[in-house]
Protein backbone atom coordinates (compact mmCIF):
# COMPACT_ATOMS: atom_id res chain seq x y z
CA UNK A 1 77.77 -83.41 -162.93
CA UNK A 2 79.22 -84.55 -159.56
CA UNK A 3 76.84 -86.83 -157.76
CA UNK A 4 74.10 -86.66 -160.15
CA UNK A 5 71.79 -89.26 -158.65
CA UNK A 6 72.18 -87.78 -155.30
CA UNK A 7 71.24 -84.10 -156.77
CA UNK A 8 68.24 -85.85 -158.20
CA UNK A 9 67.49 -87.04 -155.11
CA UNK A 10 67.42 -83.78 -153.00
CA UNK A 11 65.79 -82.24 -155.84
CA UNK A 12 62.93 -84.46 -155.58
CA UNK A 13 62.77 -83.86 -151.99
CA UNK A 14 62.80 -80.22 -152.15
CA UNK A 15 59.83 -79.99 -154.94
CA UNK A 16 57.60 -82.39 -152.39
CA UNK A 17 57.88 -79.76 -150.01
CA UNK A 18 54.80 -77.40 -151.45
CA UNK A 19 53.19 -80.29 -152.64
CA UNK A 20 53.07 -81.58 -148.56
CA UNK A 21 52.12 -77.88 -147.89
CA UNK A 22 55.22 -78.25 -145.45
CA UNK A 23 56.58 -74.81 -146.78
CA UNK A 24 56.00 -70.84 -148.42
CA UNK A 25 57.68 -68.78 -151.26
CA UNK A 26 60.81 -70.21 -150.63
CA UNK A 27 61.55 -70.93 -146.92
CA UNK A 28 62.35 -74.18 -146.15
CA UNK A 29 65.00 -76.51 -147.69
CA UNK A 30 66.08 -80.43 -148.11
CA UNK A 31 69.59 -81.90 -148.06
CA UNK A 32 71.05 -85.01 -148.13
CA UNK A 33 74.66 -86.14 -147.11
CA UNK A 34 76.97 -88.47 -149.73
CA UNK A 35 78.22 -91.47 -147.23
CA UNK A 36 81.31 -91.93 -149.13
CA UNK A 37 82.80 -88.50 -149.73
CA UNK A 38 81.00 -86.94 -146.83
CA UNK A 39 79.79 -83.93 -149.42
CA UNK A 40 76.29 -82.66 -148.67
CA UNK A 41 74.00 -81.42 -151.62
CA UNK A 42 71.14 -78.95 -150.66
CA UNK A 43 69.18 -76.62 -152.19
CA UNK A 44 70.09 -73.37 -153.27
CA UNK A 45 69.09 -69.98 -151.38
CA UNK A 46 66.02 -68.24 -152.39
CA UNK A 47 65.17 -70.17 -155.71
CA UNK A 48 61.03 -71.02 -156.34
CA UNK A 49 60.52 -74.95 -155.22
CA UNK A 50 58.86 -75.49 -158.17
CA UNK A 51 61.76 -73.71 -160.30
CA UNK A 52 64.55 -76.75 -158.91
CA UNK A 53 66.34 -78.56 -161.06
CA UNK A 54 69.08 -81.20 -160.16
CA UNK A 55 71.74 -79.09 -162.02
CA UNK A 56 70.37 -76.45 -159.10
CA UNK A 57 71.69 -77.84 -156.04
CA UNK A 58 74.45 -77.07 -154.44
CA UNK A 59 77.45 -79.60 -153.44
CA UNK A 60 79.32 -78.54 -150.74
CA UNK A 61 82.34 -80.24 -148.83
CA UNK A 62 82.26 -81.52 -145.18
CA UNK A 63 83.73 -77.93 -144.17
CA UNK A 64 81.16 -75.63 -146.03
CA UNK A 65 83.38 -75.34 -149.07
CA UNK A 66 81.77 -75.00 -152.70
CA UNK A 67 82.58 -78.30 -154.92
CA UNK A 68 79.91 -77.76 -157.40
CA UNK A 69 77.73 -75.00 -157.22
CA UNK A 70 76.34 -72.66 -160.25
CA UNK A 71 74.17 -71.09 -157.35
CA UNK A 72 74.31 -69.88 -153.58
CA UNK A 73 73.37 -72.53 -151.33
CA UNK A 74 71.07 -71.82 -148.85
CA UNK A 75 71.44 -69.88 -145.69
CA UNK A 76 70.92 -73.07 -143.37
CA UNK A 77 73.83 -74.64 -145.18
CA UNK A 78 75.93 -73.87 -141.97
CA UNK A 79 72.84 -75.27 -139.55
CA UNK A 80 72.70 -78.94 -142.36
CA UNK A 81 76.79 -78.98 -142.16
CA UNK A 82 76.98 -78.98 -138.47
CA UNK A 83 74.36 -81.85 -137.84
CA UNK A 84 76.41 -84.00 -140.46
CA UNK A 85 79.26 -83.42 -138.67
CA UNK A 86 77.91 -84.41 -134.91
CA UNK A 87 75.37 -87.06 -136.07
CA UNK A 88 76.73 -89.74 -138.07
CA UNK A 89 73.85 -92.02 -138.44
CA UNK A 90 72.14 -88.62 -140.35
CA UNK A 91 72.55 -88.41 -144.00
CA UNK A 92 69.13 -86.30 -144.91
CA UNK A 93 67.80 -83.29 -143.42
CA UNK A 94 64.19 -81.19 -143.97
CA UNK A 95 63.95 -78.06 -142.42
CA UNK A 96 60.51 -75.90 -142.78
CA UNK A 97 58.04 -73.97 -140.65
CA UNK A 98 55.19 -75.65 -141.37
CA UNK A 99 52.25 -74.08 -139.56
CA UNK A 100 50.89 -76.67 -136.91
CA UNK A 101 54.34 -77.80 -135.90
CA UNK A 102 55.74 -74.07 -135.99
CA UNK A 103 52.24 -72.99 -134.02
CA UNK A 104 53.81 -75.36 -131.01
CA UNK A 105 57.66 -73.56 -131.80
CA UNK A 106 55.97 -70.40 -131.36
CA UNK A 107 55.01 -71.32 -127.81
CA UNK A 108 58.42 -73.04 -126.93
CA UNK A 109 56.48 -76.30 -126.05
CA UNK A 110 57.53 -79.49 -127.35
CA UNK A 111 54.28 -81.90 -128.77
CA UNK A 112 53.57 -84.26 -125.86
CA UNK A 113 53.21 -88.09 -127.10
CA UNK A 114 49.46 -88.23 -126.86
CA UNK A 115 48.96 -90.49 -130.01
CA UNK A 116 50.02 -93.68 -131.23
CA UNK A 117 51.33 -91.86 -134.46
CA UNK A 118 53.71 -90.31 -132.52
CA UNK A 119 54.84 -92.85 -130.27
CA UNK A 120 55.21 -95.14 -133.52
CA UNK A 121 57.40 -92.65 -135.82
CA UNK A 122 59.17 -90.02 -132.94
CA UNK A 123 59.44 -92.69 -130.14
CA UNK A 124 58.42 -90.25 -127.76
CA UNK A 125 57.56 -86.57 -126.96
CA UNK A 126 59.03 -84.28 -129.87
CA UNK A 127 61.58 -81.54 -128.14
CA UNK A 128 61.58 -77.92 -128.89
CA UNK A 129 65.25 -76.48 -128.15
CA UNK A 130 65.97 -73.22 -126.77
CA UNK A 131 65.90 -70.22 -129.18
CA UNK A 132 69.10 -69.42 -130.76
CA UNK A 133 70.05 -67.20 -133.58
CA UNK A 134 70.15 -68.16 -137.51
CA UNK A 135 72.56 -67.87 -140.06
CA UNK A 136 75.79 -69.68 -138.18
CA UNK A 137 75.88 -73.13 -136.26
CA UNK A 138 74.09 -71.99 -133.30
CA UNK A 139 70.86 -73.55 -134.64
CA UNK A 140 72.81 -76.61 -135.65
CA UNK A 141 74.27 -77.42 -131.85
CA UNK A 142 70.98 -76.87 -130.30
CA UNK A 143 69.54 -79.55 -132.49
CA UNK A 144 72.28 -81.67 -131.57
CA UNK A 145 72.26 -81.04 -127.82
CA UNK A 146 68.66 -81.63 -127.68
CA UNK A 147 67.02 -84.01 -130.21
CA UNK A 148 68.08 -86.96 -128.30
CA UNK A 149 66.89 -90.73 -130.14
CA UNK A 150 63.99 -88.52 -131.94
CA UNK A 151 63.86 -87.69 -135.78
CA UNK A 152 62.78 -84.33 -135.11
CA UNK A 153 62.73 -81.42 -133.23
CA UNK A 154 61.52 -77.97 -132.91
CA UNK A 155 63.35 -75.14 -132.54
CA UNK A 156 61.77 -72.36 -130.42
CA UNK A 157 60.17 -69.20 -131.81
CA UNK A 158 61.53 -70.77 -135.40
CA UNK A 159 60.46 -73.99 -137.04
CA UNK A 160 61.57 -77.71 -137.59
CA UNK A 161 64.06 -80.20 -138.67
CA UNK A 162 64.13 -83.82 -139.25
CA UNK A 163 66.34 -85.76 -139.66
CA UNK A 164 66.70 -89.83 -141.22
CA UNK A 165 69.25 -91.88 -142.32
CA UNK A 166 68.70 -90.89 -145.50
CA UNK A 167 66.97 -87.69 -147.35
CA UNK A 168 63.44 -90.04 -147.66
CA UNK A 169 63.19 -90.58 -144.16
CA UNK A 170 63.71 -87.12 -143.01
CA UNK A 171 60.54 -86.15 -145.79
CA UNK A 172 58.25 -89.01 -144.14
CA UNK A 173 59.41 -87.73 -140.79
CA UNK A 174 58.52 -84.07 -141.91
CA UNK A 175 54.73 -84.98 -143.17
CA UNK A 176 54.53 -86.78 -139.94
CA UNK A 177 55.48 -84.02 -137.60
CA UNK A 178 53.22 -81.43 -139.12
CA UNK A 179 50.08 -84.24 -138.96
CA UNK A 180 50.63 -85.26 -135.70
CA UNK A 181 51.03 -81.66 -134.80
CA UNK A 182 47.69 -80.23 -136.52
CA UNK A 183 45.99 -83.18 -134.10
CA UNK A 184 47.56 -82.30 -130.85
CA UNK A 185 46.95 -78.56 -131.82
CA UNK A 186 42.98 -79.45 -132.52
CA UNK A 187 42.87 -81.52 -129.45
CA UNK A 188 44.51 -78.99 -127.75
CA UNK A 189 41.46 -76.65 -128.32
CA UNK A 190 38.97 -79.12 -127.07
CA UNK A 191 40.60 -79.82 -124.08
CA UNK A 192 43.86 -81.91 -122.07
CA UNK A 193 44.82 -84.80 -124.33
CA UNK A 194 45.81 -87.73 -122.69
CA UNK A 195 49.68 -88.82 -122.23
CA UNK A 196 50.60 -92.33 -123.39
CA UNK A 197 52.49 -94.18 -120.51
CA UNK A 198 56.28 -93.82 -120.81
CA UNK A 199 56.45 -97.92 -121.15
CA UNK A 200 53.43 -98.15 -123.93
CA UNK A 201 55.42 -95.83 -125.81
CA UNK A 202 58.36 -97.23 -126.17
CA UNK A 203 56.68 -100.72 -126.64
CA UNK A 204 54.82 -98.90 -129.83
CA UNK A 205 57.89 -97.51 -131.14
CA UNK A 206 60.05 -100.72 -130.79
CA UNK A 207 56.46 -102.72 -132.49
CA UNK A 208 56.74 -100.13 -135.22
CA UNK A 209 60.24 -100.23 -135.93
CA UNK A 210 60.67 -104.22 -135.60
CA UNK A 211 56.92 -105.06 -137.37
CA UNK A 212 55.92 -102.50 -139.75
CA UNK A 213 56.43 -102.27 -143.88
CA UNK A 214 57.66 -105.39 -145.79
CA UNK A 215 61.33 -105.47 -144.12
């Protein structure tokens, strides 16, 4: 089986999904990009999360073409390719439409960086792009044109994507978004939440990223 560990991998990814409450039925999907060929493995279209198996996902070239795939891969495979392609530092991508984070999609408002969370894992407001239509690479060059330094973004009157150096990252950045999200949205209801200066933030992103974990 052509990059086994990597299918594993993605797998994995895609079966945390429900169990983060991150996705329904079957909408949403994980991939991850192989560094060394440049082939992408993501889940297949329409199968149960909890019905995944490695054998499952689909490996597709840099170009879209099938190199291993018993199944259909899913219909974002177009939106994952294109990102690859135009962000090389990006080799895992989670796309859902996870309520809180879709609630603030739904109004075409990005989530302002009122709390440290979010100034220590997005380094900054999270965008929302412009609505564009699914199924081709429209989706794919809005989040290129407007995710900036940010591991994810929201895509108007849609859902999200994250994105990480690797399939992990893009997961942690995916439970993030949606928490930070719920507590803006709660806020939100309460009353105006307060904006984090523009220099605190990026001096509590650049703390996180130097400081944090056992690196």
């Amino acid at each position: 089986m052509i990059l086994a560990g990597l299918r594993e991998t993605v797998c994995d990814a895609n079966r945390e999904l429900p169990r983060q409450g991150l996705v329904t039925m079957t909408n949403g999907n994980a991939s991850a990009r192989d560094p060394e060929t440049g082939c992408i493995v993501i889940k297949p279209s329409g199968v149960p999360f909890e019905a995944l198996k490695p054998r499952d996902m689909c490996v597709l070239a840099p170009d879209g073409d099938p190199v291993d795939a018993l199944l259909k891969p899913s219909v974002d495979a177009a939106t994952h390719l294109y990102v690859y392609r135009h962000l090389p530092g990006v080799n895992g991508i989670i796309h859902t439409h996870s309520n809180y984070a879709a609630s603030f999609a739904a109004l075409g408002a990005p989530i302002p960086a009122v709390l440290t969370a979010i100034c220590d894992e997005f380094g900054g407001p999270i965008p929302c792009a412009p609505y564009c239509q699914v199924g081709e690479e429209e989706i794919g060059r809005a989040i290129v044109e407007h995710i900036g330094g940010c591991p994810a973004i929201l895509l108007a009157n849609h859902g999200a994507f994250t994105v990480g150096p690797d399939v992990s990252s893009a997961l942690k950045a995916a439970v993030m978004l949606e928490d930070v999200a719920k507590t803006v949205h709660l806020a939100l209801l309460r009353g105006t939440p307060i904006p984090i200066p523009p220099d605190e933030v990026e001096r509590a992103h650049r703390r996180y990223v130097d400081k944090y974990g056992q690196g």
